[in-house]
PDB file of N, CA and C in Angstrom:
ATOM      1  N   UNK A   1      98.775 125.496  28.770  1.00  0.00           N
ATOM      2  CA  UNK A   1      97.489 124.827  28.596  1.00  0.00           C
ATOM      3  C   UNK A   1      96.838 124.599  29.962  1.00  0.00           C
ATOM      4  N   UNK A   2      95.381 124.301  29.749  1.00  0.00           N
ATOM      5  CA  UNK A   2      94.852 124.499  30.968  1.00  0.00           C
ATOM      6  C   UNK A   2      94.606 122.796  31.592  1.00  0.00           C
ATOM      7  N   UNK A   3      94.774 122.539  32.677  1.00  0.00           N
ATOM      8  CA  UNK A   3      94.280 121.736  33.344  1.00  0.00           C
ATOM      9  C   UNK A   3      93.007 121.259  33.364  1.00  0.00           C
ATOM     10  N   UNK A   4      92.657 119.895  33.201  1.00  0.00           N
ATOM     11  CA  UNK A   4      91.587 118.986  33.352  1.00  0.00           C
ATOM     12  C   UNK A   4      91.082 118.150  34.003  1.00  0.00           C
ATOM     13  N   UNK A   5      90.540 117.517  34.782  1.00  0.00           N
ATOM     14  CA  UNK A   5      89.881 116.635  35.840  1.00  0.00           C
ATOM     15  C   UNK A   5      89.244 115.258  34.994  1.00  0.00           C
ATOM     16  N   UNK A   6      90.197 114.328  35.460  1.00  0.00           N
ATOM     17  CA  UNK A   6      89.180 113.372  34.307  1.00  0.00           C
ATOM     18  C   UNK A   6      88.254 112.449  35.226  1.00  0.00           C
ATOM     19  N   UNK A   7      87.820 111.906  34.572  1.00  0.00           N
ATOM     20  CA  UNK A   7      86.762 110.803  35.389  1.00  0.00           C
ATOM     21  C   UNK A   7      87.023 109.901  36.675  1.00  0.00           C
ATOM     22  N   UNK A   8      88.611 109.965  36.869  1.00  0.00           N
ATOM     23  CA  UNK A   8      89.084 109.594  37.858  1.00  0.00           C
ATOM     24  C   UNK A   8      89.056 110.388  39.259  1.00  0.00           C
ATOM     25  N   UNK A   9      88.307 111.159  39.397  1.00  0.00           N
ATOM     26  CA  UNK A   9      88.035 112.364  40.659  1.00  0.00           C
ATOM     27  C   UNK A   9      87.131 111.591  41.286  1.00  0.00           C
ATOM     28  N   UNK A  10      87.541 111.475  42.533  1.00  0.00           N
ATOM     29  CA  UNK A  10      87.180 111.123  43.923  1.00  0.00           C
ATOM     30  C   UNK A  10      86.093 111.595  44.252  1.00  0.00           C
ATOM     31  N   UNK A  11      85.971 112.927  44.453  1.00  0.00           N
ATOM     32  CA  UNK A  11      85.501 114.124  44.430  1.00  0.00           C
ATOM     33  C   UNK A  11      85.600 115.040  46.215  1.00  0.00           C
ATOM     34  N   UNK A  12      87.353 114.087  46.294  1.00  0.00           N
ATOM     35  CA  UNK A  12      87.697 114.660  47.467  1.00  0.00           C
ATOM     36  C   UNK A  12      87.911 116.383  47.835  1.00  0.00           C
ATOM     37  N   UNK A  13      87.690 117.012  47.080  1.00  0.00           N
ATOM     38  CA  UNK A  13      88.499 118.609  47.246  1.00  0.00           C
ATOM     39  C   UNK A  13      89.096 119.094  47.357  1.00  0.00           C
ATOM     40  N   UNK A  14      90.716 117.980  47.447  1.00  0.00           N
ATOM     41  CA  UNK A  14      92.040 118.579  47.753  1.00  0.00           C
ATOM     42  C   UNK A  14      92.215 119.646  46.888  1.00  0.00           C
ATOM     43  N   UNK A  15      92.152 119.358  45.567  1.00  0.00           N
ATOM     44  CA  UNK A  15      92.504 120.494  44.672  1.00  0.00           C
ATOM     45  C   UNK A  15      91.854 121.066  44.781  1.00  0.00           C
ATOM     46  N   UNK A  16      90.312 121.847  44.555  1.00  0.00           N
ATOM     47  CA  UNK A  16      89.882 123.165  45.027  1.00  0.00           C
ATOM     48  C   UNK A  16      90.490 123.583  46.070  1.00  0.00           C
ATOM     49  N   UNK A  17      90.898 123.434  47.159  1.00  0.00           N
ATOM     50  CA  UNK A  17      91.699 123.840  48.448  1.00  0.00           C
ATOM     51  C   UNK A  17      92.960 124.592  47.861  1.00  0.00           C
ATOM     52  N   UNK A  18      93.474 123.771  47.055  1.00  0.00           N
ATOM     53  CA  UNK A  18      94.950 124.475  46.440  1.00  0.00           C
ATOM     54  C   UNK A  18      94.905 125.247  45.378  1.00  0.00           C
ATOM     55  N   UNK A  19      93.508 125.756  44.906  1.00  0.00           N
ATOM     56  CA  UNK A  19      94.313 126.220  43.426  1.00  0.00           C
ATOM     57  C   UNK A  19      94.125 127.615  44.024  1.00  0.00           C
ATOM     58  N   UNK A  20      95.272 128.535  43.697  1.00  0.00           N
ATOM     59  CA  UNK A  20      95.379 129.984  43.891  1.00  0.00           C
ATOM     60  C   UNK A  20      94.488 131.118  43.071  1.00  0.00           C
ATOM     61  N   UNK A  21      93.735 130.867  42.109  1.00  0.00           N
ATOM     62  CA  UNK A  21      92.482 131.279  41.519  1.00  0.00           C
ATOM     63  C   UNK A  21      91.254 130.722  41.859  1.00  0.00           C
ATOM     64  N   UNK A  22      90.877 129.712  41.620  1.00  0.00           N
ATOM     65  CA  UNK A  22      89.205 129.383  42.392  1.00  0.00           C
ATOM     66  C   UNK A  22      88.979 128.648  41.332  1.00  0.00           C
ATOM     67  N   UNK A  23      89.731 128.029  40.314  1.00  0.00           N
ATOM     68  CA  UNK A  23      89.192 128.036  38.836  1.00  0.00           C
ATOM     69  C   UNK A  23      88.126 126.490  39.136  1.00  0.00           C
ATOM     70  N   UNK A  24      88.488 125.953  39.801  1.00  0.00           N
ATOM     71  CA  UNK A  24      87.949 124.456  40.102  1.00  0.00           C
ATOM     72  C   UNK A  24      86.492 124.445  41.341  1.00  0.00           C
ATOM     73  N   UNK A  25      85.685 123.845  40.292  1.00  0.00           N
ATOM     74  CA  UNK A  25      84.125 124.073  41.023  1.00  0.00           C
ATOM     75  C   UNK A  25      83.694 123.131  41.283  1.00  0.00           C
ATOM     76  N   UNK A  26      82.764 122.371  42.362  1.00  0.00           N
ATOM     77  CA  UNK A  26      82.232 121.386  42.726  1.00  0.00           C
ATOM     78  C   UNK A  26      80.640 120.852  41.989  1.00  0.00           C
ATOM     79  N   UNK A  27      80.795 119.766  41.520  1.00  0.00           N
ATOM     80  CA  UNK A  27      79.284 118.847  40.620  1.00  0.00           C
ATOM     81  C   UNK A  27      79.424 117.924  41.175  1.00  0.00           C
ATOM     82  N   UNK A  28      79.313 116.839  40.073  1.00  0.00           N
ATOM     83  CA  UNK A  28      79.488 115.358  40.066  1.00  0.00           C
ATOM     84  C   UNK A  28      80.276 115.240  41.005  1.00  0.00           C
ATOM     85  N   UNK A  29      81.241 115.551  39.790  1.00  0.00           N
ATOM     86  CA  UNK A  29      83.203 115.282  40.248  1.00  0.00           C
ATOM     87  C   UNK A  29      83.209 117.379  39.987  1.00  0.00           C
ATOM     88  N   UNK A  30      84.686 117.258  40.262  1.00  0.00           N
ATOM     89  CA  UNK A  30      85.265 118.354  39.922  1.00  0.00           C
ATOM     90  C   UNK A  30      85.652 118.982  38.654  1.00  0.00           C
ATOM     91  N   UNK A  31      85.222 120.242  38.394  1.00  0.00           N
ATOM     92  CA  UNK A  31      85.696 120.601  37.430  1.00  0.00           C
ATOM     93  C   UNK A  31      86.458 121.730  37.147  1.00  0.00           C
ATOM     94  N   UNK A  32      87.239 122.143  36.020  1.00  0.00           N
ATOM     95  CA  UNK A  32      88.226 123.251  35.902  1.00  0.00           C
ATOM     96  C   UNK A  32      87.864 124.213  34.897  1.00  0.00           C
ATOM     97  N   UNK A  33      87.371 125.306  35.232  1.00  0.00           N
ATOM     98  CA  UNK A  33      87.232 126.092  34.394  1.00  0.00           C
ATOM     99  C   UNK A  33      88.882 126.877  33.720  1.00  0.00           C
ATOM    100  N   UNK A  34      88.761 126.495  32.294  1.00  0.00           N
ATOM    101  CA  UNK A  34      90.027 126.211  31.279  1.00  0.00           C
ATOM    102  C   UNK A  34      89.954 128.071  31.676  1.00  0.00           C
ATOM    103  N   UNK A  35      89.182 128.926  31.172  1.00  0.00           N
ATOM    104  CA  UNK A  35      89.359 130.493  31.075  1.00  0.00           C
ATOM    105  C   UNK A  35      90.049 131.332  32.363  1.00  0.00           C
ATOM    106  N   UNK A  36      90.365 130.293  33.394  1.00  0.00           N
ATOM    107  CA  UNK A  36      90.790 130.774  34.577  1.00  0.00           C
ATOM    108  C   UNK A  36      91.725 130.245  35.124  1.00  0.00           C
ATOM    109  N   UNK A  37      92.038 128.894  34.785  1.00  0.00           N
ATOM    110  CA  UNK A  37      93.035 128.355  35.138  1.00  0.00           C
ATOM    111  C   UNK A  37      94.643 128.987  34.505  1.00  0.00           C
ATOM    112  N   UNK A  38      95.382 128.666  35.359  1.00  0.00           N
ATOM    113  CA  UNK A  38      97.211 129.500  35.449  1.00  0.00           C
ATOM    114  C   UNK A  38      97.845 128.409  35.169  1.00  0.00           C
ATOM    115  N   UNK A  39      97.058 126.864  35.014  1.00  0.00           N
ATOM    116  CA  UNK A  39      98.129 126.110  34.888  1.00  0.00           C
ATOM    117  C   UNK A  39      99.548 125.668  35.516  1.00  0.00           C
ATOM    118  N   UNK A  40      99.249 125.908  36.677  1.00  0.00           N
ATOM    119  CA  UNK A  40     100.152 125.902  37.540  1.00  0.00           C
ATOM    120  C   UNK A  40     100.229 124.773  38.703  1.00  0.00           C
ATOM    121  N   UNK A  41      99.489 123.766  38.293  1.00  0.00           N
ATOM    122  CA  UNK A  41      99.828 122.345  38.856  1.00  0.00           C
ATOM    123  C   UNK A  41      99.366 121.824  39.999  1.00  0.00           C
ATOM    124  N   UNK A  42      99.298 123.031  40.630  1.00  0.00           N
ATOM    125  CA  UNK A  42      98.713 122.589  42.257  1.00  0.00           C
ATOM    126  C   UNK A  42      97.761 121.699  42.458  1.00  0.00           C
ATOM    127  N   UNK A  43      96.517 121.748  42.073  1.00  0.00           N
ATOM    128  CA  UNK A  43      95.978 120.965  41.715  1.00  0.00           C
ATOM    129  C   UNK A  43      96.038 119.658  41.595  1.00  0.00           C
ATOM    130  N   UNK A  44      97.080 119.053  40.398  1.00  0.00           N
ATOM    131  CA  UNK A  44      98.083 117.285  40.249  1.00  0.00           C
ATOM    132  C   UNK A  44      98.836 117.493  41.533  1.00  0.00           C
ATOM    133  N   UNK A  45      99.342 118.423  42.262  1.00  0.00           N
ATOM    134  CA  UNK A  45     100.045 117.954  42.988  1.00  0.00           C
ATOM    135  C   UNK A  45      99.698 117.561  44.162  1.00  0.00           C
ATOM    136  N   UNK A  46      98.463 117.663  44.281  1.00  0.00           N
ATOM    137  CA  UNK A  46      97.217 117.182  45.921  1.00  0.00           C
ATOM    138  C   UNK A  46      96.391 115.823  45.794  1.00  0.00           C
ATOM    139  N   UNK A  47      95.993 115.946  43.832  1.00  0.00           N
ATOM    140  CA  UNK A  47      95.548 115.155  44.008  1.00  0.00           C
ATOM    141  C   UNK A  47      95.505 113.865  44.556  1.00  0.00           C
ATOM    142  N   UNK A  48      95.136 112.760  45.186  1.00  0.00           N
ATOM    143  CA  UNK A  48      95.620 111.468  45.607  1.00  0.00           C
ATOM    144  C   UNK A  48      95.466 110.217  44.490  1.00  0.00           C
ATOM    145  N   UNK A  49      94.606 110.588  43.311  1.00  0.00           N
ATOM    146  CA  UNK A  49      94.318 109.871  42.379  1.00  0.00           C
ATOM    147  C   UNK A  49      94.724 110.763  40.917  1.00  0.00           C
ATOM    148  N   UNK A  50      95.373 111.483  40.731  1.00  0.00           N
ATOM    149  CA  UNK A  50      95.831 111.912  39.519  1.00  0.00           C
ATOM    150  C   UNK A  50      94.803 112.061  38.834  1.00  0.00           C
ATOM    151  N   UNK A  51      93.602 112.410  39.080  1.00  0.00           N
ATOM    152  CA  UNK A  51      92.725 113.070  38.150  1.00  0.00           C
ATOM    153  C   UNK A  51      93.163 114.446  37.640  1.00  0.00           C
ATOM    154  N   UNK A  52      93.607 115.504  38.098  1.00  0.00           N
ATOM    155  CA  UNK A  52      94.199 116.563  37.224  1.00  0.00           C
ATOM    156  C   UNK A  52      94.892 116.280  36.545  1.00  0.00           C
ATOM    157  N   UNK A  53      95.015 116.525  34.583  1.00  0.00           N
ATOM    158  CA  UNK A  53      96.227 117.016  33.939  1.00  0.00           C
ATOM    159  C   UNK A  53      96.225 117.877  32.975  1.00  0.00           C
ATOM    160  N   UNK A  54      97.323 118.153  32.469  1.00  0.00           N
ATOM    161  CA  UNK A  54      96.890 119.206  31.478  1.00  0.00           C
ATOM    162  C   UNK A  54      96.530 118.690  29.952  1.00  0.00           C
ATOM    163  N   UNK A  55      95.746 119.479  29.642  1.00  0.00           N
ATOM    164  CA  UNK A  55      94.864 118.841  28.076  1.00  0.00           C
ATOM    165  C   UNK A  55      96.194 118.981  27.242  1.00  0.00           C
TER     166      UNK A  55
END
């Protein structure tokens, strides 16, 4: 399953920095495009506020 950004995003950029596809794009806050994401965590694992998880 794909990874999600919830309302808790900073909108620091650690995770765009880490994800190995690009799937995560800059707005508001951050977001994850589900059709591209690998699910592969990097993302939760930068974050400093646990806004990434998986749906």
């Amino acid at each position: 399953m794909a990874y999600k950004i919830s309302d808790e995003c900073i909108a620091c950029g650690a995770c765009a920095e880490q994800c190995p596809v690009s799937a995560i794009s800059e707005g508001d806050k951050y977001s994850i495009d589900p059709e591209t994401c690998i699910s592969c965590g990097a993302c939760a694992g930068v974050c400093p506020v646990g806004a990434p998880a998986e749906e």
